[in-house]
PDB file of N, CA and C in Angstrom:
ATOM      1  N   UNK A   1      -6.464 -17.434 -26.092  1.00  0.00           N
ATOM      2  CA  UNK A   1      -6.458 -15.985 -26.241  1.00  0.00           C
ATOM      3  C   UNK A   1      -5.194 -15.411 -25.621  1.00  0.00           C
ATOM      4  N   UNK A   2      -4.318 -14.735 -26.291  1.00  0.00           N
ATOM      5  CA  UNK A   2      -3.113 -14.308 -25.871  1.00  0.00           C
ATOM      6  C   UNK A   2      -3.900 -12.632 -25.571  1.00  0.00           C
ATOM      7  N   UNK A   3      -3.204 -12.362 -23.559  1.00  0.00           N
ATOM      8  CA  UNK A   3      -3.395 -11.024 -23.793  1.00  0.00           C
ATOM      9  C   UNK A   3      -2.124 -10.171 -23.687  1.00  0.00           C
ATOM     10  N   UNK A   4      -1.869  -8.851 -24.077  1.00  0.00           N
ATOM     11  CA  UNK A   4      -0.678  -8.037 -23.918  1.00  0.00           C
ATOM     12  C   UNK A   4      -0.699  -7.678 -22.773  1.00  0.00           C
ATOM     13  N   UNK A   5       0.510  -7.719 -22.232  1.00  0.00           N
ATOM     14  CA  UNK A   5       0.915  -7.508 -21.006  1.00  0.00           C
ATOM     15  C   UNK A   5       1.004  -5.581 -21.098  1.00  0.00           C
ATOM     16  N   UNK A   6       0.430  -4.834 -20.176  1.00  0.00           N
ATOM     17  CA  UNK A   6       0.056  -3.500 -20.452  1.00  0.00           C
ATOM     18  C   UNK A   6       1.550  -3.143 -19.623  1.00  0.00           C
ATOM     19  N   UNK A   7       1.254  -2.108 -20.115  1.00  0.00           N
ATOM     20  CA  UNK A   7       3.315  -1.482 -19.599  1.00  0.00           C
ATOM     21  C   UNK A   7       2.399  -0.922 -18.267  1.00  0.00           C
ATOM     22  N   UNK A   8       2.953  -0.832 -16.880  1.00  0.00           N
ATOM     23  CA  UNK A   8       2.295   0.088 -15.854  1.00  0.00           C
ATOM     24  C   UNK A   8       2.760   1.324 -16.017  1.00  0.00           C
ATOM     25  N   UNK A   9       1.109   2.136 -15.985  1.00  0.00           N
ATOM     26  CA  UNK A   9       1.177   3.819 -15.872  1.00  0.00           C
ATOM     27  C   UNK A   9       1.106   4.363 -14.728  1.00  0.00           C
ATOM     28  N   UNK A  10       1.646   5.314 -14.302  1.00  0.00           N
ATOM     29  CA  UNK A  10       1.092   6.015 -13.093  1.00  0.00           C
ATOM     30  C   UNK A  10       0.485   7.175 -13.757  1.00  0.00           C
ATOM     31  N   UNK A  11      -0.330   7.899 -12.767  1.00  0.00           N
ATOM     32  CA  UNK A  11      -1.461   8.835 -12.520  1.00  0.00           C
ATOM     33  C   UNK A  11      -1.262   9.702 -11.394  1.00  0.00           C
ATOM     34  N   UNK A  12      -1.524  10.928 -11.865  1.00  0.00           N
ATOM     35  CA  UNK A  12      -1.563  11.559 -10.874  1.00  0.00           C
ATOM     36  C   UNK A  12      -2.618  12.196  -9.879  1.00  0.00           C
ATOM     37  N   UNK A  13      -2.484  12.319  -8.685  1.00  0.00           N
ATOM     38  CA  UNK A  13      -3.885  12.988  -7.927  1.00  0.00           C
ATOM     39  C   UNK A  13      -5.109  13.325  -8.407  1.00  0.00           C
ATOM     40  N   UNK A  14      -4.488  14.477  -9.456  1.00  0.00           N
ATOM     41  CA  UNK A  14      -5.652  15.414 -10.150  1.00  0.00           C
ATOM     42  C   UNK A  14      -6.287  14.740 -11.124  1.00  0.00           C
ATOM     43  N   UNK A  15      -5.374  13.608 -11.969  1.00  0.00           N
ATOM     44  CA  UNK A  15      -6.360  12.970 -12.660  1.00  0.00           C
ATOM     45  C   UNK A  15      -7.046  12.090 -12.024  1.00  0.00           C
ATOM     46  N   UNK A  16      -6.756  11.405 -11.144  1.00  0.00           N
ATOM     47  CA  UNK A  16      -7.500  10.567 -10.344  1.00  0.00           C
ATOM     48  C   UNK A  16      -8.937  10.786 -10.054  1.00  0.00           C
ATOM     49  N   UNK A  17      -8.629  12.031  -9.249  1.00  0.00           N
ATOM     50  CA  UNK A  17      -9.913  13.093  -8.691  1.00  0.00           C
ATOM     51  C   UNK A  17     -10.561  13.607 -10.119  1.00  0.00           C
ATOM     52  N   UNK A  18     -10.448  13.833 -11.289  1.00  0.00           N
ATOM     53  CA  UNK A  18     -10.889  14.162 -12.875  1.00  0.00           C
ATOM     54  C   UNK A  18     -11.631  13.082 -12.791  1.00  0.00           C
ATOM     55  N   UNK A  19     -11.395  11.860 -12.876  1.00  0.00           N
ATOM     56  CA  UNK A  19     -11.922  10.401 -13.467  1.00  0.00           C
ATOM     57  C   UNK A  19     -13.055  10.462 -12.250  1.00  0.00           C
ATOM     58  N   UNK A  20     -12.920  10.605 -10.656  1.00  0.00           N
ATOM     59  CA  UNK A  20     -13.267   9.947  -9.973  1.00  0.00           C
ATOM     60  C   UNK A  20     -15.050  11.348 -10.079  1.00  0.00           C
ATOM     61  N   UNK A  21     -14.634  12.329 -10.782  1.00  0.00           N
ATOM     62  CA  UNK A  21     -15.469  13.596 -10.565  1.00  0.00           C
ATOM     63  C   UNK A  21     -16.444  12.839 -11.981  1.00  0.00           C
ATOM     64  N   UNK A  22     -15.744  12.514 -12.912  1.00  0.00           N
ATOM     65  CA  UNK A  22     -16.451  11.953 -14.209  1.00  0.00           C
ATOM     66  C   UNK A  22     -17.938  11.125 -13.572  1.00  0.00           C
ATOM     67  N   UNK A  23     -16.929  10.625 -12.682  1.00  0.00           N
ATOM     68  CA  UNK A  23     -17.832   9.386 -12.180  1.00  0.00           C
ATOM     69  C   UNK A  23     -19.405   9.725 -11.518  1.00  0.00           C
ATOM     70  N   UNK A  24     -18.850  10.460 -10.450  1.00  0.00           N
ATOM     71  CA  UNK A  24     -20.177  11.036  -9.600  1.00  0.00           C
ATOM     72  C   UNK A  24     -20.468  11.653 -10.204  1.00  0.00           C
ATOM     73  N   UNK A  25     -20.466  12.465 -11.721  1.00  0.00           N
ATOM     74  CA  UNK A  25     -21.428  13.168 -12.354  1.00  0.00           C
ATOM     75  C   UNK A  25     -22.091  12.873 -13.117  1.00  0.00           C
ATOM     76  N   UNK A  26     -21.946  11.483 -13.294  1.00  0.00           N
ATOM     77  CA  UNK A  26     -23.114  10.793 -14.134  1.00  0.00           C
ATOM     78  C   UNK A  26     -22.431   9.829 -15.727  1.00  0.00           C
ATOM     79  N   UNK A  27     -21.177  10.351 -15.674  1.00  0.00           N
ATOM     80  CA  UNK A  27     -20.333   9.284 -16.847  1.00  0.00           C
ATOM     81  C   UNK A  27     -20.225   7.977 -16.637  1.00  0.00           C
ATOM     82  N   UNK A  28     -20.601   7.116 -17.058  1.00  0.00           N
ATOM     83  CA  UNK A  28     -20.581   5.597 -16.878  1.00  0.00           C
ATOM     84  C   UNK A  28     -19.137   5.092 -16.717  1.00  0.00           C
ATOM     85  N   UNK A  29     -19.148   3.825 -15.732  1.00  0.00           N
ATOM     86  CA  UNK A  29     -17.641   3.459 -15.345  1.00  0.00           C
ATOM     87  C   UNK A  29     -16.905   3.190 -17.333  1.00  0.00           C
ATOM     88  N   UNK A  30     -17.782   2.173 -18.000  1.00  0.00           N
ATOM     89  CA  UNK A  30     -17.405   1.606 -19.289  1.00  0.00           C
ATOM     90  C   UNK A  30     -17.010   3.031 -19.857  1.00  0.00           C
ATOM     91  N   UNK A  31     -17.760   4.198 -19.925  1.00  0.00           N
ATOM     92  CA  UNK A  31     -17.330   5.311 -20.844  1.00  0.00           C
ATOM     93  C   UNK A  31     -15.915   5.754 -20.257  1.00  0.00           C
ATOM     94  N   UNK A  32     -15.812   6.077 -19.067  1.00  0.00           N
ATOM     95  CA  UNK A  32     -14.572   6.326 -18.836  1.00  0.00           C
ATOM     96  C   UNK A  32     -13.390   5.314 -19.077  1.00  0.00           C
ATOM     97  N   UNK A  33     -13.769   4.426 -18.206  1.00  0.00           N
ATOM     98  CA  UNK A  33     -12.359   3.311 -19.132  1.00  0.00           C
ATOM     99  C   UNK A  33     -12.069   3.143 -20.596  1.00  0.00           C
ATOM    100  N   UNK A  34     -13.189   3.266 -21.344  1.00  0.00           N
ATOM    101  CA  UNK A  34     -12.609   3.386 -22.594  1.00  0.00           C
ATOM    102  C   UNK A  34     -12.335   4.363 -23.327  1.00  0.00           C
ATOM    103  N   UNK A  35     -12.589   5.795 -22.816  1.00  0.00           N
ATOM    104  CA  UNK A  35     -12.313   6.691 -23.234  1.00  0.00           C
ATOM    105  C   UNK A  35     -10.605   7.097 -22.902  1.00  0.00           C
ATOM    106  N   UNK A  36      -9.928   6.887 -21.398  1.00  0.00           N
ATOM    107  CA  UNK A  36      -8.619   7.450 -21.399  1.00  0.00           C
ATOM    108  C   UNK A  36      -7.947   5.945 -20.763  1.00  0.00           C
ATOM    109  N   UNK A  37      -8.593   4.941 -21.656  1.00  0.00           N
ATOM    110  CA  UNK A  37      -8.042   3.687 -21.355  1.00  0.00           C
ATOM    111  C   UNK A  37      -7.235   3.296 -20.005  1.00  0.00           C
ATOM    112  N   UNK A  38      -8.146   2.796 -19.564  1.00  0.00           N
ATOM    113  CA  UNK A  38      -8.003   2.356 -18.205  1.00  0.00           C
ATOM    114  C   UNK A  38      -8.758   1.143 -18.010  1.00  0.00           C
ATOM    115  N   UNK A  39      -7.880   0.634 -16.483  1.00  0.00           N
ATOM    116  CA  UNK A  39      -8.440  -0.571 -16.384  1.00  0.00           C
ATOM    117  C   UNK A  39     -10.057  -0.373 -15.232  1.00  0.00           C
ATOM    118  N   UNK A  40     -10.903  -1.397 -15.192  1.00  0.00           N
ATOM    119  CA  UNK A  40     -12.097  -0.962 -14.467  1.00  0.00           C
ATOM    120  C   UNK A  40     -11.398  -1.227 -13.212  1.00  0.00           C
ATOM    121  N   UNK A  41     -10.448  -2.358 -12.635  1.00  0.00           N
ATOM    122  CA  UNK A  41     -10.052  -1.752 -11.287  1.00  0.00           C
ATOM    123  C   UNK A  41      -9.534  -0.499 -11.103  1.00  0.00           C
ATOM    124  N   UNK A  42      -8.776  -0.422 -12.057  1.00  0.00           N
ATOM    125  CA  UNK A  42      -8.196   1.043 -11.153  1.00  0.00           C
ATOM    126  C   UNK A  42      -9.105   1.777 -10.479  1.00  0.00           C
ATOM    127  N   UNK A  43     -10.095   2.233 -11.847  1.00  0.00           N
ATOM    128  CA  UNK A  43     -11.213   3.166 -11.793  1.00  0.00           C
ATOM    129  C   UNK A  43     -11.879   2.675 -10.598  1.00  0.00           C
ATOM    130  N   UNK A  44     -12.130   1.801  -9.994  1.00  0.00           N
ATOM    131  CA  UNK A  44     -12.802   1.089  -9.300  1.00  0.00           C
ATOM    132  C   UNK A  44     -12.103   1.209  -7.997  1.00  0.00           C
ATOM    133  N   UNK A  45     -10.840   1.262  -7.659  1.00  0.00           N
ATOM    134  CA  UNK A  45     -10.533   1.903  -6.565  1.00  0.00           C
ATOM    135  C   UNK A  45     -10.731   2.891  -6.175  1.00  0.00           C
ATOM    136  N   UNK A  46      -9.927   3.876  -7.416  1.00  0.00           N
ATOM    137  CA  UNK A  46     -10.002   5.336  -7.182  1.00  0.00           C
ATOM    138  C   UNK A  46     -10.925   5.638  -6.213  1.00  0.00           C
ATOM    139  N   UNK A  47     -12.010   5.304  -7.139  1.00  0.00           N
ATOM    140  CA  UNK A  47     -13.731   5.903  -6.356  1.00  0.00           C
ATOM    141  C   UNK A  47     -14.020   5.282  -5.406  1.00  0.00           C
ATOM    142  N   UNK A  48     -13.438   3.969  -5.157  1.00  0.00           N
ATOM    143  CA  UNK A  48     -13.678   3.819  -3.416  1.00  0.00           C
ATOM    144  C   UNK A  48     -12.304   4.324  -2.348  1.00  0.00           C
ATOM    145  N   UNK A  49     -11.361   4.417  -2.728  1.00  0.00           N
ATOM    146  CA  UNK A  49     -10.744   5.563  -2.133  1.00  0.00           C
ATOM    147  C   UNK A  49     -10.964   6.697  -1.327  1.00  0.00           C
ATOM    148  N   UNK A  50     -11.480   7.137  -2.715  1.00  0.00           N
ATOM    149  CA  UNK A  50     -12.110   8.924  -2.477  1.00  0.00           C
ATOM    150  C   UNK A  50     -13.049   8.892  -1.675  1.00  0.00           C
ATOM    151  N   UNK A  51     -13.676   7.949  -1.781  1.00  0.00           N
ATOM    152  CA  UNK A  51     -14.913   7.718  -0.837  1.00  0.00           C
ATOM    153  C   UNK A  51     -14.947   7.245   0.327  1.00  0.00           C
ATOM    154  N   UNK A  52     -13.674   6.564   0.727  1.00  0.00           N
ATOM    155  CA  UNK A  52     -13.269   6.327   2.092  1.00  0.00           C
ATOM    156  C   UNK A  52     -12.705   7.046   2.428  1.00  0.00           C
ATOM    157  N   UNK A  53     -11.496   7.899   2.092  1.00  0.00           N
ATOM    158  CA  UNK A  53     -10.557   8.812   3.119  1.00  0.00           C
ATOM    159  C   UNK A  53     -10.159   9.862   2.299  1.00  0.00           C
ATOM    160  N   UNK A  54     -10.235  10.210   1.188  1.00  0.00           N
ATOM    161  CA  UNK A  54     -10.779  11.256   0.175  1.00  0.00           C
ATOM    162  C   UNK A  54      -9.213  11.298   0.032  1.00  0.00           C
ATOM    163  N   UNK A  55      -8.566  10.274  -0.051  1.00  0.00           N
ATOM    164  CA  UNK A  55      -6.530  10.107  -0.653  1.00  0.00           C
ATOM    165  C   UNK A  55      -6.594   8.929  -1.518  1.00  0.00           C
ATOM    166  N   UNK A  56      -5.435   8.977  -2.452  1.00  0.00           N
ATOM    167  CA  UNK A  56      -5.344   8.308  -3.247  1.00  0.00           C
ATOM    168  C   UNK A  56      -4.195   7.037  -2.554  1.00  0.00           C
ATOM    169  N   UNK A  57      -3.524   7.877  -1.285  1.00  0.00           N
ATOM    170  CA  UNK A  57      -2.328   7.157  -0.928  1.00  0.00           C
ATOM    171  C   UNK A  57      -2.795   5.264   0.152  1.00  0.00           C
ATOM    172  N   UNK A  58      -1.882   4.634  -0.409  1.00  0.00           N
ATOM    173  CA  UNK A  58      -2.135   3.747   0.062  1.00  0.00           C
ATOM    174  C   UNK A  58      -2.656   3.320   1.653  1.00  0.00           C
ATOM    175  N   UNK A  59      -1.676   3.949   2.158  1.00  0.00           N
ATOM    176  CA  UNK A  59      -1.508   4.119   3.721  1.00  0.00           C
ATOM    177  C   UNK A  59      -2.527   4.756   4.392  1.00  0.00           C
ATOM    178  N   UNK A  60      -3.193   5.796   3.622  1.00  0.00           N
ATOM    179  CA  UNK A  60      -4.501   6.476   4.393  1.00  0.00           C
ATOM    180  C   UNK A  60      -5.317   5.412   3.723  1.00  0.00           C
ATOM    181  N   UNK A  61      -5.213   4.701   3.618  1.00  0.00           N
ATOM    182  CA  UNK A  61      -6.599   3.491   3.178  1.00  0.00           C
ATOM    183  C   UNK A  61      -6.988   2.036   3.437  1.00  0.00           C
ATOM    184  N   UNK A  62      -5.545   2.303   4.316  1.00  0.00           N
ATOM    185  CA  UNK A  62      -5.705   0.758   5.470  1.00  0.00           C
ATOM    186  C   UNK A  62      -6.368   0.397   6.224  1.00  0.00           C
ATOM    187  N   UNK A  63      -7.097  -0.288   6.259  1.00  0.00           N
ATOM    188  CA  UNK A  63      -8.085  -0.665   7.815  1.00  0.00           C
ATOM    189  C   UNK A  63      -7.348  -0.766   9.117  1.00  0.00           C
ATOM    190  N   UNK A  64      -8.085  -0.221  10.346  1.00  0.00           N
ATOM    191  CA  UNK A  64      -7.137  -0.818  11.424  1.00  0.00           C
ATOM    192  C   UNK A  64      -6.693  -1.562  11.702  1.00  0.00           C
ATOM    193  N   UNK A  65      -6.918  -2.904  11.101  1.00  0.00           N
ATOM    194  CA  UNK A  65      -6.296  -4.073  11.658  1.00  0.00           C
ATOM    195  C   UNK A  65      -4.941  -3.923  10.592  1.00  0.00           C
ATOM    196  N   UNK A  66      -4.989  -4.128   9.247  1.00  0.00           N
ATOM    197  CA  UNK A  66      -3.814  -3.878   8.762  1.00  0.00           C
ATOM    198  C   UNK A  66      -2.525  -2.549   9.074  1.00  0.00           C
ATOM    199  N   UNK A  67      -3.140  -1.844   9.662  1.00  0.00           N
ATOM    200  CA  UNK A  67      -2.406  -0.353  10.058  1.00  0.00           C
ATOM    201  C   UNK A  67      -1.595  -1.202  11.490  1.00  0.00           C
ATOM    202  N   UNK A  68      -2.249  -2.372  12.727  1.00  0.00           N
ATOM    203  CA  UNK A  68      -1.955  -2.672  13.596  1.00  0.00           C
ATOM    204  C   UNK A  68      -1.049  -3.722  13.473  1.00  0.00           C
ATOM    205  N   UNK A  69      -1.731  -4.774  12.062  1.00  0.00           N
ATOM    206  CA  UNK A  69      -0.435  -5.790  11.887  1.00  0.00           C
ATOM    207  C   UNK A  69       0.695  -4.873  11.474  1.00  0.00           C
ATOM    208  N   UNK A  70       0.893  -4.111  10.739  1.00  0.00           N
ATOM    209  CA  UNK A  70       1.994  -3.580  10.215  1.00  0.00           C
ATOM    210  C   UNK A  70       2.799  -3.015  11.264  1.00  0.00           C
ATOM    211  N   UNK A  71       2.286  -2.616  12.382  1.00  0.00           N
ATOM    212  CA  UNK A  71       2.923  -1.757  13.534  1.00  0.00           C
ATOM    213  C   UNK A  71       3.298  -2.668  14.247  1.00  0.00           C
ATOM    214  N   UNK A  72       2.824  -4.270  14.395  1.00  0.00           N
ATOM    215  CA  UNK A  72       3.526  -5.425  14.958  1.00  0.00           C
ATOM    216  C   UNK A  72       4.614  -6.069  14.660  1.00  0.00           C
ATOM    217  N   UNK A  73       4.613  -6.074  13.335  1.00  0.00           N
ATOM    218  CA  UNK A  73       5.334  -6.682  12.296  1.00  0.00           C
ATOM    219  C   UNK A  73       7.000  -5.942  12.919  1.00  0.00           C
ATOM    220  N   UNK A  74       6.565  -4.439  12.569  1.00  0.00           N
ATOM    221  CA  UNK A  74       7.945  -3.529  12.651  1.00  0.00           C
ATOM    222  C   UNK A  74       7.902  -3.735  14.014  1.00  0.00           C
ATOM    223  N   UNK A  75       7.404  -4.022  15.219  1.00  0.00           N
ATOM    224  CA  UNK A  75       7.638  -4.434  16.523  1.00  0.00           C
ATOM    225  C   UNK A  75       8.130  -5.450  16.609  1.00  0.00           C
ATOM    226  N   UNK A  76       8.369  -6.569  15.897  1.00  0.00           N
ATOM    227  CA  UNK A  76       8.369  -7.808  16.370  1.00  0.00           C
ATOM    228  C   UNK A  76       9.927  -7.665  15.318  1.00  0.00           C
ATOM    229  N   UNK A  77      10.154  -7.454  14.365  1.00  0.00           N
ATOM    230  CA  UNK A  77      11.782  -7.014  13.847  1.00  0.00           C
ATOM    231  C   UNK A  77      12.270  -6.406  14.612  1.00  0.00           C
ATOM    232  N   UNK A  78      12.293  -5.146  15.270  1.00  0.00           N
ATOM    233  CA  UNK A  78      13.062  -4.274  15.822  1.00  0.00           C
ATOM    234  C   UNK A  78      13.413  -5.423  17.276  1.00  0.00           C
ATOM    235  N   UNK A  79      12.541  -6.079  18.329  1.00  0.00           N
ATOM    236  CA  UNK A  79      12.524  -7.110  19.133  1.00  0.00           C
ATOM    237  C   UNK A  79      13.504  -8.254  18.677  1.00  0.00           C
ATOM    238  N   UNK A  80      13.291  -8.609  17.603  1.00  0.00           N
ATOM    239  CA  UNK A  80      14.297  -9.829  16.998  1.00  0.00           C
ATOM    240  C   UNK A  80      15.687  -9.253  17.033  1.00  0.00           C
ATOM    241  N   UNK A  81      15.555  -8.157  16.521  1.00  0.00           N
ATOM    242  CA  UNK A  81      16.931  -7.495  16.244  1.00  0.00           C
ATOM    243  C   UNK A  81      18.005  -7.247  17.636  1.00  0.00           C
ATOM    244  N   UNK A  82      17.204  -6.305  18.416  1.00  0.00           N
ATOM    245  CA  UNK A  82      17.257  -6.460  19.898  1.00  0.00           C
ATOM    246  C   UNK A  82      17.903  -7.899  20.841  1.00  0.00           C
ATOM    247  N   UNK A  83      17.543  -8.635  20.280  1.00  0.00           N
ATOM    248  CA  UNK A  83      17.418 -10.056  21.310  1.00  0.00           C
ATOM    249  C   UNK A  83      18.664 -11.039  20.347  1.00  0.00           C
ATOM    250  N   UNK A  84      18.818 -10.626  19.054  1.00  0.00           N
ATOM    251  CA  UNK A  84      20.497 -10.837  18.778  1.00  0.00           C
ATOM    252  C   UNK A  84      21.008 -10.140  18.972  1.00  0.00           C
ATOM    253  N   UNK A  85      21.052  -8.900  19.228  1.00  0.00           N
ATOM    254  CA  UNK A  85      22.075  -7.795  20.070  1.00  0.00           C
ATOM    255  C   UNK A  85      22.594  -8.605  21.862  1.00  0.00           C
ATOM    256  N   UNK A  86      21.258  -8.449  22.315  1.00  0.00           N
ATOM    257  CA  UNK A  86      21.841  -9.374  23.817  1.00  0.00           C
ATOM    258  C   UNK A  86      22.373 -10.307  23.868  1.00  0.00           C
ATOM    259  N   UNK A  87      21.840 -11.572  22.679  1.00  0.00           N
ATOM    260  CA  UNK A  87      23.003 -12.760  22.606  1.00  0.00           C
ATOM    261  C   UNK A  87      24.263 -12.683  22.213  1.00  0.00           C
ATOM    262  N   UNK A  88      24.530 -11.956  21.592  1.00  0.00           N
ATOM    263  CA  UNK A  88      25.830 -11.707  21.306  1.00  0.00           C
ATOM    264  C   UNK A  88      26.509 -11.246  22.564  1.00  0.00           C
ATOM    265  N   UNK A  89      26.081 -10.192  23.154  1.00  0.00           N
ATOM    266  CA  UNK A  89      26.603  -9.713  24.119  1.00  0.00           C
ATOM    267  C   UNK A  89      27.377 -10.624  24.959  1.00  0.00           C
ATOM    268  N   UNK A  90      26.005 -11.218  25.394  1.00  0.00           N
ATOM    269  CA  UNK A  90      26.185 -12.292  26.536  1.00  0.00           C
ATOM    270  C   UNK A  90      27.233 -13.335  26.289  1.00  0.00           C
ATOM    271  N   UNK A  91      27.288 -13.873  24.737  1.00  0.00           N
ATOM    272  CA  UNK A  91      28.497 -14.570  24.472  1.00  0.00           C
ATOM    273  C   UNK A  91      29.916 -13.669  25.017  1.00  0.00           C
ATOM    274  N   UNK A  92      29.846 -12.274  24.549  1.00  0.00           N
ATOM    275  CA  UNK A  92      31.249 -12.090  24.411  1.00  0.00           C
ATOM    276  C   UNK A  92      31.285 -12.175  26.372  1.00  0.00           C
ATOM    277  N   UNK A  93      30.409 -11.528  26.778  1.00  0.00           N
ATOM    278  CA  UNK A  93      31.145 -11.698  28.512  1.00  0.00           C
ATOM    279  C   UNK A  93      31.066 -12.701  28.981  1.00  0.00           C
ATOM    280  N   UNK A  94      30.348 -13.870  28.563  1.00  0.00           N
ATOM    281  CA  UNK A  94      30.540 -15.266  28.674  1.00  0.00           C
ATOM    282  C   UNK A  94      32.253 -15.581  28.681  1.00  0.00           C
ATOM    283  N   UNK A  95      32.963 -15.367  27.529  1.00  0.00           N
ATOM    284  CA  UNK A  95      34.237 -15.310  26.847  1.00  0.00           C
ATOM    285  C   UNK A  95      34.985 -14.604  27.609  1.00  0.00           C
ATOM    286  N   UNK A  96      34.702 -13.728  28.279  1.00  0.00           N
ATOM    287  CA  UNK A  96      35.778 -12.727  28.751  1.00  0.00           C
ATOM    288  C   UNK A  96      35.750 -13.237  29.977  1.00  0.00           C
ATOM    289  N   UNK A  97      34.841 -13.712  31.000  1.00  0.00           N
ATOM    290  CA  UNK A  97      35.196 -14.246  32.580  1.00  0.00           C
ATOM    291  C   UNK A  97      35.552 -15.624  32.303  1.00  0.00           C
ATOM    292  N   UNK A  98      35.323 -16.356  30.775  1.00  0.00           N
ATOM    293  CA  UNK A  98      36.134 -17.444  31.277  1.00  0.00           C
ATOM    294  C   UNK A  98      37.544 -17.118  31.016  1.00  0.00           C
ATOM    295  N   UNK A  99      37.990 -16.050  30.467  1.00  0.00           N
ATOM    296  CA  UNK A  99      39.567 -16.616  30.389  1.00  0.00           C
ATOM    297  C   UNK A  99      40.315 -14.805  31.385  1.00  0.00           C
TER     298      UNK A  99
END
């Protein structure tokens, strides 16, 4: 079975919140996806989205632990970065009292 590779759409807020209103009012997930063709994940986020932090945006929908790795991550680069800054340093005044 060959399937077509779907071109990616974006969406905006309001339709999001349209689809996600379809939903809690009693329209079936299948009627909506096939009505403004969509995939059932999407739809399937959306509404747990909305239902967790009432945003569509990625970032308001992180769990704490991913919100904490991510804040390590950029801790532990900025640290790396840092700590070849001092080696270098240390080479060049290494260089400069020996000669």
């Amino acid at each position: 079975m060959n399937k077509i590779k779907r071109k990616r759409r974006t969406f905006t807020d309001d339709f999001k919140n349209q689809m996600v209103s379809l939903y809690q009012h009693g329209k079936s997930r299948s009627e909506i996806v096939a009505e403004y063709d969509l995939t059932p994940s999407a739809l399937d986020r959306w509404i747990t989205q909305s239902s967790q932090s009432g945003s569509f945006k990625t970032k308001d929908n992180r769990s704490p632990q991913e919100q904490e790795l991510i804040a390590l991550r950029k801790e532990l680069k900025q640290l790396r970065m840092e700590n070849d800054i001092l080696k270098q340093a240390a080479l060049i005044i290494g260089r400069k009292s020996l000669s």
